[in-house]
N, C-alpha and C. Protein backbone atom coordinates (compact mmCIF):
# COMPACT_ATOMS: atom_id res chain seq x y z
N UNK A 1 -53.49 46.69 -42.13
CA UNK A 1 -54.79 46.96 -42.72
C UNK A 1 -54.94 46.24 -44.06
N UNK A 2 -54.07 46.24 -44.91
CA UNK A 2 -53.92 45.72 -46.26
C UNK A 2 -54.11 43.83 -46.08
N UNK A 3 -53.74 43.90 -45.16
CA UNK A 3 -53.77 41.97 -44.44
C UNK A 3 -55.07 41.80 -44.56
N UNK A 4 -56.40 42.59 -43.83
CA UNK A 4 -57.76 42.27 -43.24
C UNK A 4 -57.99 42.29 -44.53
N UNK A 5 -58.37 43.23 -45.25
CA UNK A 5 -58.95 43.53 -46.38
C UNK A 5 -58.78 42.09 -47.42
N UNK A 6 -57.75 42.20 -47.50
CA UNK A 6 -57.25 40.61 -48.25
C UNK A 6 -58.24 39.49 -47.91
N UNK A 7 -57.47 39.63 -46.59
CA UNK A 7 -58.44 38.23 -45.99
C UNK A 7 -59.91 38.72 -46.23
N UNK A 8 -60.70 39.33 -45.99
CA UNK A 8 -61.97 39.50 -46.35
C UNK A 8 -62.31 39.02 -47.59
N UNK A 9 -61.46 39.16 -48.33
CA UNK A 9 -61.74 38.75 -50.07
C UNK A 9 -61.67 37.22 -50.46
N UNK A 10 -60.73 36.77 -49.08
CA UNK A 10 -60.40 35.56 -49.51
C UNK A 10 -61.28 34.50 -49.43
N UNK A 11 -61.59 33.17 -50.14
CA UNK A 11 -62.66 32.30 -50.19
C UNK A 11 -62.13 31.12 -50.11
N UNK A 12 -62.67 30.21 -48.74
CA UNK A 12 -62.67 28.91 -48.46
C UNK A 12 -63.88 27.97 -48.46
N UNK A 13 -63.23 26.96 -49.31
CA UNK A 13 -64.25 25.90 -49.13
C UNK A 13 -63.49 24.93 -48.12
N UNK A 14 -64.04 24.24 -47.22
CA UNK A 14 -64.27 23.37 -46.24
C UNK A 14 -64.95 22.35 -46.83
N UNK A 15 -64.23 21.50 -46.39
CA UNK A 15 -64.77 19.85 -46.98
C UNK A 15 -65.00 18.61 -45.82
N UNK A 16 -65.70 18.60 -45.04
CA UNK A 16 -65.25 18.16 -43.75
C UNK A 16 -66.92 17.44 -43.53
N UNK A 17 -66.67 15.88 -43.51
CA UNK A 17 -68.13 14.80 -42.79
C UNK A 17 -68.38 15.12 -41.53
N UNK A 18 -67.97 15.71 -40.68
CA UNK A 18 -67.95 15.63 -39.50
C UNK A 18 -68.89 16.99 -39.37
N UNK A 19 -69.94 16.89 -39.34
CA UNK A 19 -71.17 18.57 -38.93
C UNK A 19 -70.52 18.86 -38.04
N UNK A 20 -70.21 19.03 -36.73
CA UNK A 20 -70.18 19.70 -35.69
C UNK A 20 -68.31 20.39 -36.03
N UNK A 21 -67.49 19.64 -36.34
CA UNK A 21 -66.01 19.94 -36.84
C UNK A 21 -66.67 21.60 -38.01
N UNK A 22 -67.30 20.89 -39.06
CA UNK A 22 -67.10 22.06 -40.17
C UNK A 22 -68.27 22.84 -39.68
N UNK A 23 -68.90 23.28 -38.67
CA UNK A 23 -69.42 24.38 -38.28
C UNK A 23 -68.95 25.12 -37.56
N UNK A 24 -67.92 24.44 -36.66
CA UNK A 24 -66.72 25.58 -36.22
C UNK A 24 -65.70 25.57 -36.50
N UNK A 25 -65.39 25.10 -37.81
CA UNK A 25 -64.27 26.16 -38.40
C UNK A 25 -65.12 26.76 -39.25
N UNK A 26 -66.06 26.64 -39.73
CA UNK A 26 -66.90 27.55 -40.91
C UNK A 26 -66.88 28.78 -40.26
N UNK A 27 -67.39 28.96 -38.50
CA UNK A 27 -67.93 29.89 -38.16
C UNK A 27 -66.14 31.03 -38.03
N UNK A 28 -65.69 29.99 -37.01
CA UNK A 28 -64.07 30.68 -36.78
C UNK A 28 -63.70 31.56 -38.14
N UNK A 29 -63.46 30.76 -39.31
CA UNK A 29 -63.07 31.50 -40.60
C UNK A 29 -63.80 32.69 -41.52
N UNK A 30 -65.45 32.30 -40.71
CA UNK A 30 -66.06 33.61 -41.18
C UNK A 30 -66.19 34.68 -40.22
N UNK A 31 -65.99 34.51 -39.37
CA UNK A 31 -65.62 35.38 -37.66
C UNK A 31 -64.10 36.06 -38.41
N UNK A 32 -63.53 35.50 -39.09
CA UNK A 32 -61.90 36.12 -39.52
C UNK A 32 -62.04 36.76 -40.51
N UNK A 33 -63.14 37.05 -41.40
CA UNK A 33 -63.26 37.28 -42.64
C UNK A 33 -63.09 36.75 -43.95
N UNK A 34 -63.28 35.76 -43.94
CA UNK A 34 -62.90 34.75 -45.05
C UNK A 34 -64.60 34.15 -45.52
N UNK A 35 -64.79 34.64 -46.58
CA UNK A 35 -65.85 33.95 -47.51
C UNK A 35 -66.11 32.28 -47.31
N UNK A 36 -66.48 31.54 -47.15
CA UNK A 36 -66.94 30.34 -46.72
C UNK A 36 -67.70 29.52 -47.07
N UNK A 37 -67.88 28.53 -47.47
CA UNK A 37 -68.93 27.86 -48.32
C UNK A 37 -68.17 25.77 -47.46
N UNK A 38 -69.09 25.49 -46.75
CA UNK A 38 -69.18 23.91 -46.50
C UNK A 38 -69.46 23.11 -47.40
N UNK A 39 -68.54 22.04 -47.85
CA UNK A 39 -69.45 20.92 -48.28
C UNK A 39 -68.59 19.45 -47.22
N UNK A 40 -69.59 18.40 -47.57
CA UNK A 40 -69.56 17.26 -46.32
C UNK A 40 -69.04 16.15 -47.07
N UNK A 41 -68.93 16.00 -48.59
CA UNK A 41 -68.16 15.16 -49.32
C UNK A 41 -67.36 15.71 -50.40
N UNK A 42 -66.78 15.28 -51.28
CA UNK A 42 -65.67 15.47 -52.40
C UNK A 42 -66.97 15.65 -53.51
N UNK A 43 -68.12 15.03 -53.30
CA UNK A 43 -68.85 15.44 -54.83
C UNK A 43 -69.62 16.39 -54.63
N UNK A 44 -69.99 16.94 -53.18
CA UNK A 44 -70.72 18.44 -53.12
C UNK A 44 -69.78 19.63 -53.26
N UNK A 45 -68.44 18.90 -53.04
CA UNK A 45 -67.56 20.10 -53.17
C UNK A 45 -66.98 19.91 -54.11
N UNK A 46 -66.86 19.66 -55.42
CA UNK A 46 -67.26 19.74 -57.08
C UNK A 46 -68.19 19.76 -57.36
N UNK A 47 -69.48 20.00 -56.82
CA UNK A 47 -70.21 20.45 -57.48
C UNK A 47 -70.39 22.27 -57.13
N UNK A 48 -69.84 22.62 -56.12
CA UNK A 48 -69.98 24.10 -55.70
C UNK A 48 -69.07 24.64 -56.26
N UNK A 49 -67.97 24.10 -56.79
CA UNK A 49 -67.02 24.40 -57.94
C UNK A 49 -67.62 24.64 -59.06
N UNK A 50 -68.37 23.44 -59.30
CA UNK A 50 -68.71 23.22 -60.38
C UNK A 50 -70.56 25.11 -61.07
N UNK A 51 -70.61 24.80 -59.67
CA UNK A 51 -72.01 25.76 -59.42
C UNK A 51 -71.02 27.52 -59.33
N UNK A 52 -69.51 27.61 -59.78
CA UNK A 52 -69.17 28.89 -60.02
C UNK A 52 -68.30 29.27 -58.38
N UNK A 53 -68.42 28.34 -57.33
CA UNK A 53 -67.84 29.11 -56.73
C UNK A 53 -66.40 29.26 -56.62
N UNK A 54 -65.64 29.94 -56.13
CA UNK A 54 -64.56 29.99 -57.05
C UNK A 54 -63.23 30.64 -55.90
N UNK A 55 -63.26 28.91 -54.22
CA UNK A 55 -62.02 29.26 -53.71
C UNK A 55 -60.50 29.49 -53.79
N UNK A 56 -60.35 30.59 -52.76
CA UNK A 56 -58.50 30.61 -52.73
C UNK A 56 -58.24 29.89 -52.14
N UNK A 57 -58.78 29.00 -51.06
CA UNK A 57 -58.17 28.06 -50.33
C UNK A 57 -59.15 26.51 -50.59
N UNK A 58 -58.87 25.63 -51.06
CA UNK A 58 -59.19 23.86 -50.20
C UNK A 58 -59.13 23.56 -49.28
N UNK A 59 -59.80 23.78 -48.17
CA UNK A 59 -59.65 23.47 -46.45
C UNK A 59 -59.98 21.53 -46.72
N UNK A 60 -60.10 20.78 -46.82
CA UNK A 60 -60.34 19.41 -46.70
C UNK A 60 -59.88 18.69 -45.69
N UNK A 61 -60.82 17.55 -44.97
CA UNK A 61 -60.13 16.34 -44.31
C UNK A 61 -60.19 15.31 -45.52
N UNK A 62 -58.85 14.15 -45.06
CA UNK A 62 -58.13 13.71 -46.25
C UNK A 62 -58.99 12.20 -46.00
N UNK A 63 -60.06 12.13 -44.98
CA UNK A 63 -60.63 10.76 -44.65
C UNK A 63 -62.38 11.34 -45.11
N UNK A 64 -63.00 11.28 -46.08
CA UNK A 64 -64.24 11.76 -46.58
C UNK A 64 -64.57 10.34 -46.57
N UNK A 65 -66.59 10.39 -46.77
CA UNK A 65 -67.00 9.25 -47.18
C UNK A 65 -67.22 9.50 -48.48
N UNK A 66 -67.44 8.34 -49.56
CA UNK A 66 -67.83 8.10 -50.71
C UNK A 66 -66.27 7.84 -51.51
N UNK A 67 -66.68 7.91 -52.70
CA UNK A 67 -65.75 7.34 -53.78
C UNK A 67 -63.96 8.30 -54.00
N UNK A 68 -64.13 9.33 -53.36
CA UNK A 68 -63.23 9.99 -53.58
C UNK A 68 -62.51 10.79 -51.93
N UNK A 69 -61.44 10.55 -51.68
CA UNK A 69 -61.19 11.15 -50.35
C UNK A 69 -60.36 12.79 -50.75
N UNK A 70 -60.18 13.20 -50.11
CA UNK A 70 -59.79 14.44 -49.82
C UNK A 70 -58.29 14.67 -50.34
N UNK A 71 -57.51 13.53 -50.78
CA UNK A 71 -56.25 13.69 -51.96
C UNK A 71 -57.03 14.00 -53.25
N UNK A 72 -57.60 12.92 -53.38
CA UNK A 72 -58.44 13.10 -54.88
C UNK A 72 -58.85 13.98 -54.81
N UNK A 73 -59.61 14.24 -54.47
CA UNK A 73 -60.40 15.88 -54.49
C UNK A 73 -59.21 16.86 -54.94
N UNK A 74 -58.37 17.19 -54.05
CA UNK A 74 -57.34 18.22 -54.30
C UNK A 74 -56.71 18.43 -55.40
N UNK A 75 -56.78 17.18 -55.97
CA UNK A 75 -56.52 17.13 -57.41
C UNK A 75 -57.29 17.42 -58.26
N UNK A 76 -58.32 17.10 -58.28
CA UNK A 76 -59.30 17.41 -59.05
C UNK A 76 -59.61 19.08 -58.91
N UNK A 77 -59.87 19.89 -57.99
CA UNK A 77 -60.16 20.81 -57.74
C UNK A 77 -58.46 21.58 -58.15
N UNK A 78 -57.52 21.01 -58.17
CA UNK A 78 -56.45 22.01 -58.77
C UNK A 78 -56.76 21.64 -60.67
N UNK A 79 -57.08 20.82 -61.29
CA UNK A 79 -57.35 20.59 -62.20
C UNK A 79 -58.39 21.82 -62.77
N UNK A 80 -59.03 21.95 -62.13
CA UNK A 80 -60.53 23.50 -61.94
C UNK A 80 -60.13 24.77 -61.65
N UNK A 81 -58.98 24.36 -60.89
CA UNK A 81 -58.26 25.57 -60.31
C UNK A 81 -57.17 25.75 -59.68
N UNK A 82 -56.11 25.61 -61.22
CA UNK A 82 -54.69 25.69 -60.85
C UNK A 82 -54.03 25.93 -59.43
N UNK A 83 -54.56 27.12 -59.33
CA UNK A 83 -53.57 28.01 -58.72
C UNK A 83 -54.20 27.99 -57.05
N UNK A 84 -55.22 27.05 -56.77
CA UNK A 84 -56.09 26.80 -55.60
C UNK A 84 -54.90 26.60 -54.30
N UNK A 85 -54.74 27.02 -53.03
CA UNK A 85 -54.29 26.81 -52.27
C UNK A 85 -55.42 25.69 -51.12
N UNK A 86 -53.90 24.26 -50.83
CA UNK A 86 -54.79 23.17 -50.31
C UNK A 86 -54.39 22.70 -49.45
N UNK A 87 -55.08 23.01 -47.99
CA UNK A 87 -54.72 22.66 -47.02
C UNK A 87 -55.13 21.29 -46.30
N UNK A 88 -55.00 20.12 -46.10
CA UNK A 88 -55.19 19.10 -45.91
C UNK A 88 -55.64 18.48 -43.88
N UNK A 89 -56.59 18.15 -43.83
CA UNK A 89 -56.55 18.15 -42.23
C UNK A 89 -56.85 16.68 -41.90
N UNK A 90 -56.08 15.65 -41.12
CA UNK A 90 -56.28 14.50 -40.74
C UNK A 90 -56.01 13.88 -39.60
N UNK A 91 -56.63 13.43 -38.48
CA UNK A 91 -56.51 12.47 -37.40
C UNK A 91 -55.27 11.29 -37.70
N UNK A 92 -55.81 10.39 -38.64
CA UNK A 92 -55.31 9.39 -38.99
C UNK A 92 -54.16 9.06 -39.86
N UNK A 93 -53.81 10.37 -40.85
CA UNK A 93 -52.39 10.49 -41.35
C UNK A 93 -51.18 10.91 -40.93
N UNK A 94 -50.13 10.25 -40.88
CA UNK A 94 -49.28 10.33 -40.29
C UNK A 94 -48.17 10.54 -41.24
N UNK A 95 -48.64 10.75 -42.66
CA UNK A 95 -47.19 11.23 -43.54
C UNK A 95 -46.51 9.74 -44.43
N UNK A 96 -46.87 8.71 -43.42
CA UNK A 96 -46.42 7.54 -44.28
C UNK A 96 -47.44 6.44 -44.76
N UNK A 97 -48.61 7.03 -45.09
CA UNK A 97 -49.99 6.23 -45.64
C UNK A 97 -49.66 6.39 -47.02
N UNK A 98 -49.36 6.77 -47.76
CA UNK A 98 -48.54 6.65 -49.07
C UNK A 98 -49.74 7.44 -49.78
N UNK A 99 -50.44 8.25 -49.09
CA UNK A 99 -51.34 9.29 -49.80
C UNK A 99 -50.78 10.21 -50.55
N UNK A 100 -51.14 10.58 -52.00
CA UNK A 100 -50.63 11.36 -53.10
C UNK A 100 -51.24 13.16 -52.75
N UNK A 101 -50.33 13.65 -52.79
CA UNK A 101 -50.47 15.18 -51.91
C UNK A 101 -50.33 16.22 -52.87
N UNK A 102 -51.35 17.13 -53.69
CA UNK A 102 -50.68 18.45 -54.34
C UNK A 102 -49.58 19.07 -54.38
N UNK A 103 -48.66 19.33 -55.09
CA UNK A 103 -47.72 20.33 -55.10
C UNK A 103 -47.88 21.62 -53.75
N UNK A 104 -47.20 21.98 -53.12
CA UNK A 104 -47.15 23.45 -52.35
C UNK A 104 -48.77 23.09 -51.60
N UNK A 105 -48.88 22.08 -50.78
CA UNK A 105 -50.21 21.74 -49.93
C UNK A 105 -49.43 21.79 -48.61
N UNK A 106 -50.62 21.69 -47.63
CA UNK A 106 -49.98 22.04 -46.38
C UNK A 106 -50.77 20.67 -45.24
N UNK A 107 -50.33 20.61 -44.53
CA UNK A 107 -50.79 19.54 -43.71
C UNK A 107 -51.03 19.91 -42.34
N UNK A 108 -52.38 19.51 -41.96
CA UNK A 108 -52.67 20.22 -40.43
C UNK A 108 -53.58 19.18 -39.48
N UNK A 109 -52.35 18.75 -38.55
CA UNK A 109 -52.99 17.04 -37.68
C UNK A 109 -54.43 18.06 -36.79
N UNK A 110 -55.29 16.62 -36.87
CA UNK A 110 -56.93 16.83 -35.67
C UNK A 110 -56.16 16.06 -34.44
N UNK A 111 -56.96 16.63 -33.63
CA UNK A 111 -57.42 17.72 -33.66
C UNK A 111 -56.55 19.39 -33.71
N UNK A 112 -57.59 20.09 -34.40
CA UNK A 112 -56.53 21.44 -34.60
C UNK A 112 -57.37 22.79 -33.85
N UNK A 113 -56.31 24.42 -33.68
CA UNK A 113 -57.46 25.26 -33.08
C UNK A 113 -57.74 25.68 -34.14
N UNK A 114 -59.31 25.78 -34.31
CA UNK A 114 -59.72 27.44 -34.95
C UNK A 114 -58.61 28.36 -35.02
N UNK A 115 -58.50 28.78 -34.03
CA UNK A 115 -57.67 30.09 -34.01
C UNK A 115 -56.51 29.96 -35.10
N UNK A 116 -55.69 28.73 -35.06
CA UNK A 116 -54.58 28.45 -35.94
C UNK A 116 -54.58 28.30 -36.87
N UNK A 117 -56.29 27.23 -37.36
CA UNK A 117 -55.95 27.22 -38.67
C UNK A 117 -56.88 28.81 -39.42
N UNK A 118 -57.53 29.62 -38.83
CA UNK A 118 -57.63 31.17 -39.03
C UNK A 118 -56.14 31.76 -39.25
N UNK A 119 -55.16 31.72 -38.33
CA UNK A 119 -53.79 32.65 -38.90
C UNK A 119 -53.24 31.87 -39.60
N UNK A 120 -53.20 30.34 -39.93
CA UNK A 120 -52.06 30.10 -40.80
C UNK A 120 -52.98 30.58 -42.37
N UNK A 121 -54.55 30.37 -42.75
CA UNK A 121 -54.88 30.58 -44.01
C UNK A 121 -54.60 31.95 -43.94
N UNK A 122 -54.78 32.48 -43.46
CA UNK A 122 -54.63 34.54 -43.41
C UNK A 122 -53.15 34.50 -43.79
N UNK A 123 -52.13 33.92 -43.61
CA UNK A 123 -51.11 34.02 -44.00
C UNK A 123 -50.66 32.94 -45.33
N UNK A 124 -50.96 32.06 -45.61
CA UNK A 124 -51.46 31.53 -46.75
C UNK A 124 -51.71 32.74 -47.91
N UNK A 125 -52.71 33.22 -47.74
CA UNK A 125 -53.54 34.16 -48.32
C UNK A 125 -53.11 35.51 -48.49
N UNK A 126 -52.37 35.49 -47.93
CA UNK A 126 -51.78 37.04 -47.66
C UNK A 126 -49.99 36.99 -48.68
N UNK A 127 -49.88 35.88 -48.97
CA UNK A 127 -48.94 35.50 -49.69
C UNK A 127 -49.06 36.23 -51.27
N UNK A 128 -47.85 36.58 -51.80
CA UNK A 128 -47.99 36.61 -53.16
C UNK A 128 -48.07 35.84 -54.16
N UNK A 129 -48.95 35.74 -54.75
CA UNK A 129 -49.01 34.59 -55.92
C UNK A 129 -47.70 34.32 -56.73
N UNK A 130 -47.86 33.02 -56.88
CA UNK A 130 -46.25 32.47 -57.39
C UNK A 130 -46.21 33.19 -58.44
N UNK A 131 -44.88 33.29 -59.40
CA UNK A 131 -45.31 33.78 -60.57
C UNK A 131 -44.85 32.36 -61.51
C-alpha cells in the first residue's frame, strides 16, 4: 500500500518527438499513478521546469529534434534539479556513441513495454533517497 501511494505522488516528465510513442507511455504512467506532464523537445521541457513543474523522474529519448538532445537535457535539468531521477530511452544507442550520461541514469532500448517501463519507474521511485 505504501508503494501506490508513493507512486501516486510521483512526477514524470516525458520528453519524447514521437506523438503517438509519448501518448502511450503518458497514458500507461498515468493509468499507474504517476503525475505526468509531455513535452516533444529539450526546450519545452525546460521550459515546464522552468514554468514550476517540479519531476521525480526525466523519462527522455536521447535522439530529440533541435539544438539539444536528450543527454543535454539531463544535464541541464539535473542542474534545476539535483536530485532528478533520469531515465534515458533510445532505438539507436548502443552504449558506444560516446554520449555523456548523468550520474545514477538508467538506460531503456525502443522499442520498450509500457508495462516495464511503469514497474521499473515505480521502483525507481519507491527507492530511498540517497543521502
Amino acid at each position: 500500500m505504501t508503494q501506490a501511494r508513493h507512486c501516486c505522488r510521483a512526477k514524470v516528465l516525458v520528453v519524447e518527438d514521437e506523438v503517438l510513442i509519448s501518448e502511450m507511455i503518458g497514458e500507461a504512467l498515468a493509468d499507474s499513478g504517476f503525475q505526468v506532464r509531455i513535452a516533444a523537445d529539450a526546450s519545452e521541457a525546460l521550459q515546464r521546469l522552468a514554468e514550476g513543474f517540479a519531476p521525480d523522474v526525466l523519462f527522455t529519448d536521447i535522439g530529440l529534434p533541435g539544438d539539444m538532445d536528450g543527454s543535454l537535457l539531463a544535464f541541464a535539468a539535473r542542474k534545476l534539479r539535483p536530485n532528478i531521477l533520469v531515465v534515458y530511452a533510445s532505438a539507436a544507442w548502443d552504449g558506444a556513441n560516446n554520449i555523456r550520461t548523468v550520474p545514477g541514469s538508467v538506460f531503456v532500448p525502443k522499442p520498450y513495454s509500457p508495462r516495464n517501463i511503469c514497474s521499473l519507474l515505480t521502483r525507481l521511485t519507491s527507492r530511498p533517497a540517497a543521502a
